[in-house]
C-alpha atoms as a PDB file:
ATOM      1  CA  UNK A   1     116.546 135.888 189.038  1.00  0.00           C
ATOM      2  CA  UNK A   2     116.551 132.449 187.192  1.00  0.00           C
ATOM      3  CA  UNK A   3     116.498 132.238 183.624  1.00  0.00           C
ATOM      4  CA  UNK A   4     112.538 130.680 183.757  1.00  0.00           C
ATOM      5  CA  UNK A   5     111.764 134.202 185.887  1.00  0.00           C
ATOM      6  CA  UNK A   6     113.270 136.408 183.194  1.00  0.00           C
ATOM      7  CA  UNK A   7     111.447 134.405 180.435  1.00  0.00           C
ATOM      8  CA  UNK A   8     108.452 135.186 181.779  1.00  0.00           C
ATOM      9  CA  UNK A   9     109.165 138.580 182.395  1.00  0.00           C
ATOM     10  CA  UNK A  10     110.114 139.368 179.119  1.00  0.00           C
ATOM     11  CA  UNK A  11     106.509 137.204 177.968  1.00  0.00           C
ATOM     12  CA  UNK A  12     104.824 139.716 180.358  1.00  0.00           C
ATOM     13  CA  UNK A  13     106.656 142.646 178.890  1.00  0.00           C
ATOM     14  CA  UNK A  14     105.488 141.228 175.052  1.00  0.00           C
ATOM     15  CA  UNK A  15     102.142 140.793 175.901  1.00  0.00           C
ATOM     16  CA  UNK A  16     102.102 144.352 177.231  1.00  0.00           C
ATOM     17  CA  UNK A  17     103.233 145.417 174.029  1.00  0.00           C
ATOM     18  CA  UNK A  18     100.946 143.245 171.568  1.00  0.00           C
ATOM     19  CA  UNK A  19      98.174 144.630 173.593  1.00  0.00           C
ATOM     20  CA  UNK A  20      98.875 148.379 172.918  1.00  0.00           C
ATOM     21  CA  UNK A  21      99.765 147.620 169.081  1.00  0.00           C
ATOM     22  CA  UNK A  22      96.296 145.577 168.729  1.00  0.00           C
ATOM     23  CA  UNK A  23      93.336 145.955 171.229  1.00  0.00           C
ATOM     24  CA  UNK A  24      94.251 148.108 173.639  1.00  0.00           C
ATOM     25  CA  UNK A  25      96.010 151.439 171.501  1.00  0.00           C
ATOM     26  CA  UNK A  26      96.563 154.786 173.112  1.00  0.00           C
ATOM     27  CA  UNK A  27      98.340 153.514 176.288  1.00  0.00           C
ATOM     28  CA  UNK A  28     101.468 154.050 175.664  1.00  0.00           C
ATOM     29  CA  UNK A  29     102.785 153.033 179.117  1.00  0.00           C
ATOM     30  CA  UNK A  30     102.289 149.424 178.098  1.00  0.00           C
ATOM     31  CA  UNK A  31     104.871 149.581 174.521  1.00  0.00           C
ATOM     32  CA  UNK A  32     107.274 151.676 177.021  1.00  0.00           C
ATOM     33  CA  UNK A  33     107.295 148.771 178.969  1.00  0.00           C
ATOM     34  CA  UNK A  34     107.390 146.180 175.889  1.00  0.00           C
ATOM     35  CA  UNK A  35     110.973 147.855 174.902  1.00  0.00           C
ATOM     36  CA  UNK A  36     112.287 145.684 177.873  1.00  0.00           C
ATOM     37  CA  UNK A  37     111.196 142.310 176.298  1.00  0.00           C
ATOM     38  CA  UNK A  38     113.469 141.765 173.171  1.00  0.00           C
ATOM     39  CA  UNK A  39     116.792 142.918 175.330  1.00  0.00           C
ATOM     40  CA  UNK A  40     115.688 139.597 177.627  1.00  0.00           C
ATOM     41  CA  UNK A  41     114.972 137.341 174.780  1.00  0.00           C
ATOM     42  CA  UNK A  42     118.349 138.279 173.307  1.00  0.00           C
ATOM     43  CA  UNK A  43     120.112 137.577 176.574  1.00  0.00           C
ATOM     44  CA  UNK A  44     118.312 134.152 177.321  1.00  0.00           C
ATOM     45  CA  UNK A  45     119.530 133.531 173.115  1.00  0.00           C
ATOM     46  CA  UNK A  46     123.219 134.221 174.181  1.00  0.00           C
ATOM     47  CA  UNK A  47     123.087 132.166 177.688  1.00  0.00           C
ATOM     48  CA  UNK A  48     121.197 129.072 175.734  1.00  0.00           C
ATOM     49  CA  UNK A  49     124.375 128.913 173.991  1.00  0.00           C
ATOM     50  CA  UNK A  50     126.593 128.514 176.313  1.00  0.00           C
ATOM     51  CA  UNK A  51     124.477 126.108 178.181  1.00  0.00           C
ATOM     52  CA  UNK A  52     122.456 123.507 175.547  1.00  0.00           C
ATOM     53  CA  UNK A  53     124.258 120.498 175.008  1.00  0.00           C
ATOM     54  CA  UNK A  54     123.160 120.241 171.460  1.00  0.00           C
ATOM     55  CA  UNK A  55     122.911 123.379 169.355  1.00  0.00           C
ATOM     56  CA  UNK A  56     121.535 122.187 166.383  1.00  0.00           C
ATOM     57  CA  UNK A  57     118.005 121.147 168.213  1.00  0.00           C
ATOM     58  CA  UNK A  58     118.516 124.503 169.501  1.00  0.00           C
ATOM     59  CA  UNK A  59     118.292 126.459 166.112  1.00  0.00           C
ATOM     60  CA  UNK A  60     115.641 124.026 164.716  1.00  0.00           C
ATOM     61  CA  UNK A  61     113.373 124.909 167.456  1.00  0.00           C
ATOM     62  CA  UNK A  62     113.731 128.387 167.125  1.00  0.00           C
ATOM     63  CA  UNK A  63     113.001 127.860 163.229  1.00  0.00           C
ATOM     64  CA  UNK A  64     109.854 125.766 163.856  1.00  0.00           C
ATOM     65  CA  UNK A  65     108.290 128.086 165.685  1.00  0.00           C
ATOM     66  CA  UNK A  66     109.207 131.123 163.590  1.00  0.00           C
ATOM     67  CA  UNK A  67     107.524 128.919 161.608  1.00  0.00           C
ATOM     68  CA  UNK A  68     104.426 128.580 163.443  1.00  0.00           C
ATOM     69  CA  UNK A  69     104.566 131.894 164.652  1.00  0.00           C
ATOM     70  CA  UNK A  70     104.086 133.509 161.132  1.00  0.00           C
ATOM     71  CA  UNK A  71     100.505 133.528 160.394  1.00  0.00           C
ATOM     72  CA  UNK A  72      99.537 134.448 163.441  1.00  0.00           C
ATOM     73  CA  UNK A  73     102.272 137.483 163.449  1.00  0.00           C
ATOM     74  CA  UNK A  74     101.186 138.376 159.984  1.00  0.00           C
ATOM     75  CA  UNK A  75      97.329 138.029 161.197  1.00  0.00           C
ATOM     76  CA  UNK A  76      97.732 140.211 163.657  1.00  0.00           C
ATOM     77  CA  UNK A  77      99.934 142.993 161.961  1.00  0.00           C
ATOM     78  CA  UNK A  78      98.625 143.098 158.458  1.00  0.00           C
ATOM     79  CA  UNK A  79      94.804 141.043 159.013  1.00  0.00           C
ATOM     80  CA  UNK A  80      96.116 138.809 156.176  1.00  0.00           C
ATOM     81  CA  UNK A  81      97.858 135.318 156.366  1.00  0.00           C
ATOM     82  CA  UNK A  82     100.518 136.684 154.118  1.00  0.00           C
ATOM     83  CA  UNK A  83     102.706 139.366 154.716  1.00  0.00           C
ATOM     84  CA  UNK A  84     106.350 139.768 153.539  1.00  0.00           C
ATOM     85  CA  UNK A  85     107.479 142.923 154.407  1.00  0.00           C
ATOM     86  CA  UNK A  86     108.098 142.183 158.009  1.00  0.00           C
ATOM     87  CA  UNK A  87     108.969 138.600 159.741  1.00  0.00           C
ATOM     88  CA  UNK A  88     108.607 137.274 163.285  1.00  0.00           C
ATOM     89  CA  UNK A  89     110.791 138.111 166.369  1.00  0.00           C
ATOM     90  CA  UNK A  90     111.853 134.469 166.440  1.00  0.00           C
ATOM     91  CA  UNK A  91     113.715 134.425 163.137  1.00  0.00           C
ATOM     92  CA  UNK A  92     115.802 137.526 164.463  1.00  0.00           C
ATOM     93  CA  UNK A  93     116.615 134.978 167.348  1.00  0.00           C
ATOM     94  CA  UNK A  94     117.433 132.849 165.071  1.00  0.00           C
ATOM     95  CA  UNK A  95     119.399 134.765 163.271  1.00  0.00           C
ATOM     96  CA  UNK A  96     121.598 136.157 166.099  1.00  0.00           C
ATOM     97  CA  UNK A  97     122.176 132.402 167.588  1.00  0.00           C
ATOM     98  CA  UNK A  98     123.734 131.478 164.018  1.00  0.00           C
ATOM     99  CA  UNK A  99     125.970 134.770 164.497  1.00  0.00           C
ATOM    100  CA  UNK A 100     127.548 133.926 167.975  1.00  0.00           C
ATOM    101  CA  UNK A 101     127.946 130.022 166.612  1.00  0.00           C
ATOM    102  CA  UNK A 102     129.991 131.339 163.811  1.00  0.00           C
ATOM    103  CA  UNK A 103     132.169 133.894 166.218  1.00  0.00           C
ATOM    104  CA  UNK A 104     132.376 131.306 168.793  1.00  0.00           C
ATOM    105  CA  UNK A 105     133.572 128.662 166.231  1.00  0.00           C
ATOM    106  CA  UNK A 106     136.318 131.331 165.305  1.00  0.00           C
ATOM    107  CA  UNK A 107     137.290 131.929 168.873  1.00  0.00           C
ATOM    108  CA  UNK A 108     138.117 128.500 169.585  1.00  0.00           C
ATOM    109  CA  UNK A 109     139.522 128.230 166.387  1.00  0.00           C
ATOM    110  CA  UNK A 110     141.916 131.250 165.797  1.00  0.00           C
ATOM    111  CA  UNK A 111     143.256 131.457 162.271  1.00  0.00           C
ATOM    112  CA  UNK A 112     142.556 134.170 159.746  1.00  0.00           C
ATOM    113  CA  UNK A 113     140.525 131.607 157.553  1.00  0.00           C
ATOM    114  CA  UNK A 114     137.963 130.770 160.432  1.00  0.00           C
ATOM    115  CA  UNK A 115     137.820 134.425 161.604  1.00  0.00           C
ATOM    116  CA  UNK A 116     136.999 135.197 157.780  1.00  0.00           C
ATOM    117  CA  UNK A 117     134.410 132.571 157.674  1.00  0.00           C
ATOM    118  CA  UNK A 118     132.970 134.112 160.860  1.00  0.00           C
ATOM    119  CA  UNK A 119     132.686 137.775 159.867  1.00  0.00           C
ATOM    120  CA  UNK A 120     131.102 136.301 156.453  1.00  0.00           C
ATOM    121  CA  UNK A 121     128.586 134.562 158.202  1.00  0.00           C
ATOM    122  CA  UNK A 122     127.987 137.371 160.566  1.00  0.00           C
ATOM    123  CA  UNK A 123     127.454 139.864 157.857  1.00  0.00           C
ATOM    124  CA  UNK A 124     125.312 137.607 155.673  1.00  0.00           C
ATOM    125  CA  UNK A 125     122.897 137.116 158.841  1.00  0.00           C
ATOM    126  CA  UNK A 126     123.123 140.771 159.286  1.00  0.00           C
ATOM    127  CA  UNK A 127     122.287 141.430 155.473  1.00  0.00           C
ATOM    128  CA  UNK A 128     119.502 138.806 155.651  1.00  0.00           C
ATOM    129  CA  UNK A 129     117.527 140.746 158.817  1.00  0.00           C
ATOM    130  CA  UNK A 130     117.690 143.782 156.587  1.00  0.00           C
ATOM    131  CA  UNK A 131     116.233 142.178 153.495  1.00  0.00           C
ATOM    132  CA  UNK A 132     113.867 139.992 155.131  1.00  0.00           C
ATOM    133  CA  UNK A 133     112.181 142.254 157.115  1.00  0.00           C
ATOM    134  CA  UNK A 134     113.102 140.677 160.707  1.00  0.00           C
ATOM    135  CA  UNK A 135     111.574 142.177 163.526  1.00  0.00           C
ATOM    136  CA  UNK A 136     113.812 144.871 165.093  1.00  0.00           C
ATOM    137  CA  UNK A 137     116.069 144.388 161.594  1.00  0.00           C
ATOM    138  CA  UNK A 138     120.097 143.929 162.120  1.00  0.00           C
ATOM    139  CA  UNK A 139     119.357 145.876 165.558  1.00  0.00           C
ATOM    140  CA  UNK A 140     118.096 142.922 166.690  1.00  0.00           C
ATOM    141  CA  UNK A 141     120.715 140.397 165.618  1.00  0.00           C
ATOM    142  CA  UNK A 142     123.486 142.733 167.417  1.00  0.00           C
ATOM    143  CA  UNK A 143     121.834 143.019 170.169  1.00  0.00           C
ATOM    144  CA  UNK A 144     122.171 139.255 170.112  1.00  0.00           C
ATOM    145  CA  UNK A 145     125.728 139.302 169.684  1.00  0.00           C
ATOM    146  CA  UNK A 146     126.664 142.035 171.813  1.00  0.00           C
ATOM    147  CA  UNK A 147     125.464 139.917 174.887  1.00  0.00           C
ATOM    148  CA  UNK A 148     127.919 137.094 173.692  1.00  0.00           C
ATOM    149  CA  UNK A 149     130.689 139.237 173.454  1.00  0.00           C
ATOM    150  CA  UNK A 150     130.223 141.068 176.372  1.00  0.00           C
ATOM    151  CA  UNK A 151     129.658 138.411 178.625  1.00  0.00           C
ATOM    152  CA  UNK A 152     133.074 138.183 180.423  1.00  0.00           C
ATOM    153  CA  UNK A 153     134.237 141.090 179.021  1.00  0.00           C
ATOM    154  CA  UNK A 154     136.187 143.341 181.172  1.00  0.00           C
ATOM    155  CA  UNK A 155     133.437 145.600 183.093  1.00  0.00           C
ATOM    156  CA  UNK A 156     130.886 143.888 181.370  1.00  0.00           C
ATOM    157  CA  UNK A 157     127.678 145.602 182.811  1.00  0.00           C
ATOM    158  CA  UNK A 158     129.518 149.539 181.980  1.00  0.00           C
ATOM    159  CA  UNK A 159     130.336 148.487 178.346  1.00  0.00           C
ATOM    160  CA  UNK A 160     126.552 146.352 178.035  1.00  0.00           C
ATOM    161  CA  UNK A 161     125.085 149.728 178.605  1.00  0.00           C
ATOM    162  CA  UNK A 162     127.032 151.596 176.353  1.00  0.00           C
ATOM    163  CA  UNK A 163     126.386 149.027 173.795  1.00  0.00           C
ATOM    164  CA  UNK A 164     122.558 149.304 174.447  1.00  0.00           C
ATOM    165  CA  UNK A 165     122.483 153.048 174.633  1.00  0.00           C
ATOM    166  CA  UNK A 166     124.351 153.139 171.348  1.00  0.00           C
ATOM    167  CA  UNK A 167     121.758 150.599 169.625  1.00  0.00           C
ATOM    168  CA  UNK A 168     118.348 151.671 170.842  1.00  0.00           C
ATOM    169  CA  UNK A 169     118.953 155.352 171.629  1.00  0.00           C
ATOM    170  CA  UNK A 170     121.321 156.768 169.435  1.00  0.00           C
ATOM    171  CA  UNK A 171     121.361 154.346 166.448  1.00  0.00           C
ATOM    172  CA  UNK A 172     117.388 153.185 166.400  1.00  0.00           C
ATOM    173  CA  UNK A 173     114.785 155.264 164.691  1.00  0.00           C
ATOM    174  CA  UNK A 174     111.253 155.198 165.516  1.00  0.00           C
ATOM    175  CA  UNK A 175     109.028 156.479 167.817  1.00  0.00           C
ATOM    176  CA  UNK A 176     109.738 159.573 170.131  1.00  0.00           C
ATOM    177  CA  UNK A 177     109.262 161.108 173.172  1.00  0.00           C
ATOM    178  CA  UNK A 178     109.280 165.004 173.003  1.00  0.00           C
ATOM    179  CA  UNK A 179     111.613 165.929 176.140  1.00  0.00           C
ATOM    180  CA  UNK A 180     111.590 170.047 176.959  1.00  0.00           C
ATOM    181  CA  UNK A 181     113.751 171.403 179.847  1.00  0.00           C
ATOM    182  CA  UNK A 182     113.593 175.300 179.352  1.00  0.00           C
ATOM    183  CA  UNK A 183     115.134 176.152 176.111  1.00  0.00           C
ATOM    184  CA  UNK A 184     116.550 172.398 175.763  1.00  0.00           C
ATOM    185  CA  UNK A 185     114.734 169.723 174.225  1.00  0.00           C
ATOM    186  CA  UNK A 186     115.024 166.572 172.704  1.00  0.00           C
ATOM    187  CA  UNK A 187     113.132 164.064 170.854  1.00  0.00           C
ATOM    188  CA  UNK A 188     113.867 160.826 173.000  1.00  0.00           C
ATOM    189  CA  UNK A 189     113.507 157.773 171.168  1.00  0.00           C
ATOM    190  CA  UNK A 190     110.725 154.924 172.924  1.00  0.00           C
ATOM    191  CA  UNK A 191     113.070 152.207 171.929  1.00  0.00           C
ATOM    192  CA  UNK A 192     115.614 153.950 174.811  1.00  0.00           C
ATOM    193  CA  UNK A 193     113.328 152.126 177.474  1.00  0.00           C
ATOM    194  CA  UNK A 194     114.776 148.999 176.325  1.00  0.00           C
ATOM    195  CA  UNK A 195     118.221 149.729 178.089  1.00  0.00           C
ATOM    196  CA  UNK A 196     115.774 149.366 181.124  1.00  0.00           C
ATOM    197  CA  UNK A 197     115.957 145.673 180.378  1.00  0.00           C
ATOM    198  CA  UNK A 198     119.499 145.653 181.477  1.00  0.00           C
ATOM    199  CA  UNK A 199     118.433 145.467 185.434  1.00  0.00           C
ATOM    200  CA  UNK A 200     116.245 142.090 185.349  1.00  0.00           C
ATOM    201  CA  UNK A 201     119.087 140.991 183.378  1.00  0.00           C
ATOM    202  CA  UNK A 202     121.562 141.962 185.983  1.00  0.00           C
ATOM    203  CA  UNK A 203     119.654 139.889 188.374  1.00  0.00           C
ATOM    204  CA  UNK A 204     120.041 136.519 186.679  1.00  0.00           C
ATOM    205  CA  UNK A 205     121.729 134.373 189.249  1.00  0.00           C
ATOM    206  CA  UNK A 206     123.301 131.775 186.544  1.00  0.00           C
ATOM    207  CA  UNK A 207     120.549 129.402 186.993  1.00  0.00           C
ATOM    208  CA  UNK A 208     117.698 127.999 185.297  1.00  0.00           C
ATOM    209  CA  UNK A 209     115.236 127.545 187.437  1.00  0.00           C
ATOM    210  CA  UNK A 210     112.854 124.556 187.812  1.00  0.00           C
ATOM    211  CA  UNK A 211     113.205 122.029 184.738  1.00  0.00           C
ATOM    212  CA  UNK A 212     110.445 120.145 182.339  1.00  0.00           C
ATOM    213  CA  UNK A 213     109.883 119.880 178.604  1.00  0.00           C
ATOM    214  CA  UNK A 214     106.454 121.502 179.289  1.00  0.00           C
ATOM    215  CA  UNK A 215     107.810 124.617 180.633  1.00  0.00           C
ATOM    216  CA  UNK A 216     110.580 124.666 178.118  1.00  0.00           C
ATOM    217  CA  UNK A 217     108.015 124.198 175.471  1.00  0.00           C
ATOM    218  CA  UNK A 218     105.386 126.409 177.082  1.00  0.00           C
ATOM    219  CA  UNK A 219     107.736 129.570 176.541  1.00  0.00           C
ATOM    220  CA  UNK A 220     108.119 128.623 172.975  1.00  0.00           C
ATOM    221  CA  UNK A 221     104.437 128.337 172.498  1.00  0.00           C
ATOM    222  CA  UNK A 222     103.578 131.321 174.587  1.00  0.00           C
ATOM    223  CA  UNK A 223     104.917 133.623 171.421  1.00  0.00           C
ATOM    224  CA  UNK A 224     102.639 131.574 168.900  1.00  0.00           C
ATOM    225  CA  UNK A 225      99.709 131.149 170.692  1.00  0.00           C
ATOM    226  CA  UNK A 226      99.036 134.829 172.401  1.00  0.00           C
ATOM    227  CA  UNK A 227      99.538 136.248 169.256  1.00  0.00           C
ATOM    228  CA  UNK A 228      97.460 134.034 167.937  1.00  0.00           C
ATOM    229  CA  UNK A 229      94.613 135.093 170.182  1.00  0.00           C
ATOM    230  CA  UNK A 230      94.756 138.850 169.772  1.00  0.00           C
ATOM    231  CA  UNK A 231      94.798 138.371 166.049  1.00  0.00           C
ATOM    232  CA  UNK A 232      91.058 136.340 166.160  1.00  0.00           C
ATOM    233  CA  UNK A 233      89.824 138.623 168.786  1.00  0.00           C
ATOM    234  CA  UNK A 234      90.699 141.830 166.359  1.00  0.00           C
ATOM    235  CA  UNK A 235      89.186 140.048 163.487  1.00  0.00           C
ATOM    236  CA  UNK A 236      86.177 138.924 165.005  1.00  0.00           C
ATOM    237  CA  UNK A 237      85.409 141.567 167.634  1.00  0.00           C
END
């Protein structure tokens, strides 16, 4: 798969979600197959890196449209314009880009000042997903970074899936699935589906895909705009 076919798989997998959480609640088939889009996003965040040639346009645009992506996220999850207790998926992205600069800067820079300056800047990104209320919280900027550090590490794929199982089945909270095999059961956590994500992602093929500032753009927008659009049709239906 190219890296414009798993961007609009994970858009697919997002709007699946945002239409269970808004107009279409009950079907919960559609948020077990939304778990898959952040794992994607966060993968696409890692492999930008390593392939824009200029990384500060890179973060700006992911800032902008946090930016514009706030009222409607707020619209949609609290019916107000206003709501700070919990902060677009696009600051988490964000968030975890700055993370990987900072560990990437150390890398290629190996001294115990630049690997201190790292971890600070890791930690205060962390810290600041917590306290600002970014969606899927310091989860989400790991997630981030674990797909940069893993990315020519030595049996990558085995250790990404330990990595994900350890973040969205055994660390995450949220909602369950109640699992009963005779006298064993076990409350299995929705989140889990995201380590589904892993097999799209296996598939990338290293390229991009076909090329234009419209399509670029048109991802970007995609997250804005849909949201957007399920946020007026709630309030007005």
């Amino acid at each position: 798969m190219t890296s414009n076919m798993l961007r609009a798989l994970a858009c697919f997998f997002m709007l699946l979600d945002h239409l269970w959480a808004s107009l279409i609640p009950g079907n919960n088939w559609m948020t077990y197959l939304g778990r898959l889009a952040f794992p994607i996003f966060a993968f696409q965040i890692s492999e930008g890196y390593f392939h824009t040639s200029d990384f500060r346009k890179y973060a700006l645009r992911l800032f902008i449209f946090g930016l514009l992506s706030e009222i409607p996220f707020n619209l949609l999850y609290s019916s107000g314009m206003i709501y700070p207790f919990h902060q677009n998926v696009m600051f988490t992205l964000l968030l975890g880009l700055l993370s990987i600069r900072a560990l990437d800067t150390a890398r290629q820079n190996l001294c115990p000042k630049s690997i201190l300056k790292a971890l600070f800047i890791v930690a205060g990104c962390l810290l600041l997903s917590v306290v600002g209320f970014v969606d899927y919280s310091a989860m989400g900027v790991l997630t981030v970074i674990l797909f940069y550090l893993l990315r020519e590490f030595p049996f990558a794929r085995l250790a990404q899936f330990a990595a994900m199982v350890l973040l969205n089945i055994i660390v995450f909270d949220g909602m369950t699935i109640p699992v009963s095999l005779g006298s064993f059961s076990y409350d299995f956590p929705t989140q889990g589906f995201a380590v589904l994500a892993l097999i799209p992602i296996w598939l990338y093929n290293g390229k991009k895909g076909r090329s234009s500032k419209a399509l670029q753009y048109g991802f970007y927008a995609f997250y804005p705009v849909h949201l957007l659009i399920l946020a007026l049709i709630m309030i007005y239906r």
